[in-house]
C-alpha atoms as a PDB file:
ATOM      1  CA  UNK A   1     201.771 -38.436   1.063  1.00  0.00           C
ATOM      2  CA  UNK A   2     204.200 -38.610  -2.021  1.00  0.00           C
ATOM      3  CA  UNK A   3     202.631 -40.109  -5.239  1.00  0.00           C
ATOM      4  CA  UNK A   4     204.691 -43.029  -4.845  1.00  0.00           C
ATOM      5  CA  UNK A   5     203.436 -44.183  -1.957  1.00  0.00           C
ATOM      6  CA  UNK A   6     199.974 -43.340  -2.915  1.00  0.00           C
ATOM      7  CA  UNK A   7     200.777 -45.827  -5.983  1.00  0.00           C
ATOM      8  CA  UNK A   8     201.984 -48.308  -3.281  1.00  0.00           C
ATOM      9  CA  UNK A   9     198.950 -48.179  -1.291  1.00  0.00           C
ATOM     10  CA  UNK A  10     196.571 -48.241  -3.895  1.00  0.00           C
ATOM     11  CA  UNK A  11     198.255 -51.789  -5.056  1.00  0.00           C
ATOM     12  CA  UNK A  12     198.243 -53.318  -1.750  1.00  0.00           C
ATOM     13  CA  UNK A  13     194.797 -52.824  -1.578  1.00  0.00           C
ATOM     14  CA  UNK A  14     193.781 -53.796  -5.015  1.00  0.00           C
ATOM     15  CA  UNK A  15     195.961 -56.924  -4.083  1.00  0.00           C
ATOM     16  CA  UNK A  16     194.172 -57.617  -1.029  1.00  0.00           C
ATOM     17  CA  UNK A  17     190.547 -57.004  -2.768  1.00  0.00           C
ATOM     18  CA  UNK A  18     192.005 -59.330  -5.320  1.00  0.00           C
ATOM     19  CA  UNK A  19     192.769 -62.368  -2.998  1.00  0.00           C
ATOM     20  CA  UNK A  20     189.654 -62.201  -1.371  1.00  0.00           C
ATOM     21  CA  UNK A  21     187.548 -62.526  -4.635  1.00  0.00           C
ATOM     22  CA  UNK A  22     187.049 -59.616  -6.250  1.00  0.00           C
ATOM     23  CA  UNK A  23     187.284 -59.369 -10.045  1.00  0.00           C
ATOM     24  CA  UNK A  24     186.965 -55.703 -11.457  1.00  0.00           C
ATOM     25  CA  UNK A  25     184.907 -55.127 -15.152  1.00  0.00           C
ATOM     26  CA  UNK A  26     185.508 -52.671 -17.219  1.00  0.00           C
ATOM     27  CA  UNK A  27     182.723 -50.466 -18.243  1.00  0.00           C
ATOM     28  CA  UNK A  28     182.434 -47.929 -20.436  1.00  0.00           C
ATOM     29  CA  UNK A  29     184.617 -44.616 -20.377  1.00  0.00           C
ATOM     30  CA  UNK A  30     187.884 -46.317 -19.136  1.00  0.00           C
ATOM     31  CA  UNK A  31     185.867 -47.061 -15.452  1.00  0.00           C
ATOM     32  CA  UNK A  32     186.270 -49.872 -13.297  1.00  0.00           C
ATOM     33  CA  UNK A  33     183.221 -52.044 -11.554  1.00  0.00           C
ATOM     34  CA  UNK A  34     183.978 -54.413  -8.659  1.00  0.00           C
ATOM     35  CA  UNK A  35     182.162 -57.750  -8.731  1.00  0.00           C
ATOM     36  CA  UNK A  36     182.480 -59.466  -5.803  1.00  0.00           C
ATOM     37  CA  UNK A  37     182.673 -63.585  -6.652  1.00  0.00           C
ATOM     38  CA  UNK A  38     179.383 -65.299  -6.530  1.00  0.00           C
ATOM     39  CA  UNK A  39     180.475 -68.461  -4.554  1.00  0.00           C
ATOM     40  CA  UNK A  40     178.228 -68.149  -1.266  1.00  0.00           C
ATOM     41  CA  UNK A  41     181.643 -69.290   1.459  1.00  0.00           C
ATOM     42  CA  UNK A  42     180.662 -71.925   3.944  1.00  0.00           C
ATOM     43  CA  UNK A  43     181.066 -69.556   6.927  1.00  0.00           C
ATOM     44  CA  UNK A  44     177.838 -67.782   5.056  1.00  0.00           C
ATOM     45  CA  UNK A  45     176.085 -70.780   5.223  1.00  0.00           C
ATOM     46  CA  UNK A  46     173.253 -71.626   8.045  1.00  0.00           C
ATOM     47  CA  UNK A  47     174.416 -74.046  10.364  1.00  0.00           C
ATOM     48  CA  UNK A  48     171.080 -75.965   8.108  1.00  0.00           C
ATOM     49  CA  UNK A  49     172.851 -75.960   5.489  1.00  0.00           C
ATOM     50  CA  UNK A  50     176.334 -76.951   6.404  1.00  0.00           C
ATOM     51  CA  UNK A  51     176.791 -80.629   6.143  1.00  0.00           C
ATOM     52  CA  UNK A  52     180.339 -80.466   8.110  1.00  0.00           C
ATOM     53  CA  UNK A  53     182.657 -78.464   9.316  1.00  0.00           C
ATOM     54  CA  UNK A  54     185.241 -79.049   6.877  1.00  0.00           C
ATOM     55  CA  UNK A  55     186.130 -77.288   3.511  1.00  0.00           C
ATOM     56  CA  UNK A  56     183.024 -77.536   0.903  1.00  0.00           C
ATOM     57  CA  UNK A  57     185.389 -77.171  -2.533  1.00  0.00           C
ATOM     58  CA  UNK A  58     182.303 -77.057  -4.615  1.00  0.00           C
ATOM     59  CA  UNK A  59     181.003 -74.544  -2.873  1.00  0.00           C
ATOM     60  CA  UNK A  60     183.486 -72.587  -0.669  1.00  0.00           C
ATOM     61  CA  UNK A  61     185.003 -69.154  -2.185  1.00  0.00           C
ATOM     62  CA  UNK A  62     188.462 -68.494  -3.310  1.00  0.00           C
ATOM     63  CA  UNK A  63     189.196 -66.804   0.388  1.00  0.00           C
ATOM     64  CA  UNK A  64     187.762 -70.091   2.175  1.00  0.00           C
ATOM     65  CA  UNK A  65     190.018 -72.342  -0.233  1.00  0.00           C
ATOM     66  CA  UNK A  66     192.890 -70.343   0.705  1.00  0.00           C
ATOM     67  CA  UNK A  67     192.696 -71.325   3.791  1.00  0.00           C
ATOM     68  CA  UNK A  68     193.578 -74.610   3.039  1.00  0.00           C
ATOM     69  CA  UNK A  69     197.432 -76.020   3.800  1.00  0.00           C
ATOM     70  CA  UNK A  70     199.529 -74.957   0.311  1.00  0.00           C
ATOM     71  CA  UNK A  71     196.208 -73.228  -1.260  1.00  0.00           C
ATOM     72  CA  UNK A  72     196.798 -69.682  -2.564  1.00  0.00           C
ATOM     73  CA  UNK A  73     194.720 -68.047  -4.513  1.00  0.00           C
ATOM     74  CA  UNK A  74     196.389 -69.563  -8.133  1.00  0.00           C
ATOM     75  CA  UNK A  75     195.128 -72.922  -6.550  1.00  0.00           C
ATOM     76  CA  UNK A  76     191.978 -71.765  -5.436  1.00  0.00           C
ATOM     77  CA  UNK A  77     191.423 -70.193  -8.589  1.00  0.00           C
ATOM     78  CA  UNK A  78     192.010 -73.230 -10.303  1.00  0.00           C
ATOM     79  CA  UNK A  79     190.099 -75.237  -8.024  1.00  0.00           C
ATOM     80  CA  UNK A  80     187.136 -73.188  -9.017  1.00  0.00           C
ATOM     81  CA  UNK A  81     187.923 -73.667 -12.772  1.00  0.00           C
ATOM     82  CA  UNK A  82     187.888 -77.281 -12.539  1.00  0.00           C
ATOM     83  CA  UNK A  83     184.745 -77.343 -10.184  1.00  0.00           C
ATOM     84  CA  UNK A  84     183.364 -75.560 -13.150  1.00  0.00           C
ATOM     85  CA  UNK A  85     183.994 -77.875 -15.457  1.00  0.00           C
ATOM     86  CA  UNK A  86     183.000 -81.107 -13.210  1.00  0.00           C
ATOM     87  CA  UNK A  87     182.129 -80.748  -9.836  1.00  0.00           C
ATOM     88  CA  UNK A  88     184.251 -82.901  -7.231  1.00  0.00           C
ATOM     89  CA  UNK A  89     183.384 -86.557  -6.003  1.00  0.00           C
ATOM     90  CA  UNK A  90     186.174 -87.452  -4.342  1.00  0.00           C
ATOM     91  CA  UNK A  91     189.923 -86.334  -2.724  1.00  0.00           C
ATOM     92  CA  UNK A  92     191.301 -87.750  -5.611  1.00  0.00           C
ATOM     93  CA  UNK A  93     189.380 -86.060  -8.073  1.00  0.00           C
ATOM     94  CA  UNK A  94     191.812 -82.524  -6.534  1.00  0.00           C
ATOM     95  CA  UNK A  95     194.179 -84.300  -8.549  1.00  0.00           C
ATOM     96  CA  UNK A  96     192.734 -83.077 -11.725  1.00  0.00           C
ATOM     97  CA  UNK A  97     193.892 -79.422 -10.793  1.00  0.00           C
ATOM     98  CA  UNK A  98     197.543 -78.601 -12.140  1.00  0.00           C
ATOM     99  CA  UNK A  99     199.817 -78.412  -9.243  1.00  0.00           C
ATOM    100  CA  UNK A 100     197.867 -80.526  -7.097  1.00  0.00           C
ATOM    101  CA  UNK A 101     199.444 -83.253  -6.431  1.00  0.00           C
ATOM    102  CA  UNK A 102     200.302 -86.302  -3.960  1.00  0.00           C
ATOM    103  CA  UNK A 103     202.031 -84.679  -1.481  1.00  0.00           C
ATOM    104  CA  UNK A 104     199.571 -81.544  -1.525  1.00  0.00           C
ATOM    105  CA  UNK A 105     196.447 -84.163  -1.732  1.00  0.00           C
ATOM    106  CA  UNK A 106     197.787 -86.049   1.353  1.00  0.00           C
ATOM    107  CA  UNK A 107     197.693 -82.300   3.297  1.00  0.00           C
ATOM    108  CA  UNK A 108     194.354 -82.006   2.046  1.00  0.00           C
ATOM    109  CA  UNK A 109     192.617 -84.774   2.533  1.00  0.00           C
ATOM    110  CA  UNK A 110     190.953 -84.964   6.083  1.00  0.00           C
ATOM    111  CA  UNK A 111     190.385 -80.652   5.660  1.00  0.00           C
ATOM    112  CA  UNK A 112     187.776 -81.040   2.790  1.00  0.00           C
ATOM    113  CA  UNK A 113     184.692 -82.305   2.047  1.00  0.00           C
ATOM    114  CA  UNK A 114     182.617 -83.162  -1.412  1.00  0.00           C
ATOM    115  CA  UNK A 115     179.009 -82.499  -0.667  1.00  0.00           C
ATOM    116  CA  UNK A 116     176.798 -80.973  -3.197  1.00  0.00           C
ATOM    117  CA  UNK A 117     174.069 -78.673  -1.845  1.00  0.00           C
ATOM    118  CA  UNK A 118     170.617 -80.099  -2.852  1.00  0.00           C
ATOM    119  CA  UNK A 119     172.392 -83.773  -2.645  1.00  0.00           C
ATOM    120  CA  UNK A 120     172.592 -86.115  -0.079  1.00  0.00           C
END
């Protein structure tokens, strides 16, 4: 295999690890570490603890978000930031991500759900 294609390979995959959640850490001596994202996705979840089979956005992982309509992983990533910051309520509450808006709500709205684990 020529180096260039080794090169070529070697970025599709760290673009694939990439959309499905993994960030990479440097540590010491120039080497790389793979942390896998800490968001537990709803397919993980018991059947217990599912409260609906829709999307949980305050929950689900960046590859579960992108599974939404219009939801790559620059909106799921920013979905998770503003979950961060305040947890969502409500489908309007999506609006408070940049790029989200009306039309991309309206797709949105009867795939996603707002429940907080522990709350009822």
């Amino acid at each position: 295999m020529q180096p260039r294609h080794r090169i070529l390979v070697v970025a599709l995959i760290l673009f694939a690890l990439l959309g499905q959640g993994v960030r990479w850490a440097a540590q010491g001596e120039g080497g790389l570490r793979a942390n896998f994202e800490s968001q537990v996705s709803a397919q993980e979840l018991s059947s217990k603890e599912r409260h609906c089979d829709l999307v949980h956005v305050n929950t689900a992982g960046i590859a579960e978000l992108q599974t939404l309509p219009g939801i790559g992983p620059v909106y799921a990533q920013r979905i998770i930031e503003a979950r961060e910051e305040q947890p969502f309520t409500k489908v309007e509450d999506l609006l408070r991500v940049s790029g989200i808006g009306p039309k991309r709500l309206q797709a949105l709205m009867d795939l996603v759900c707002f429940h907080m684990p522990g709350g009822e």
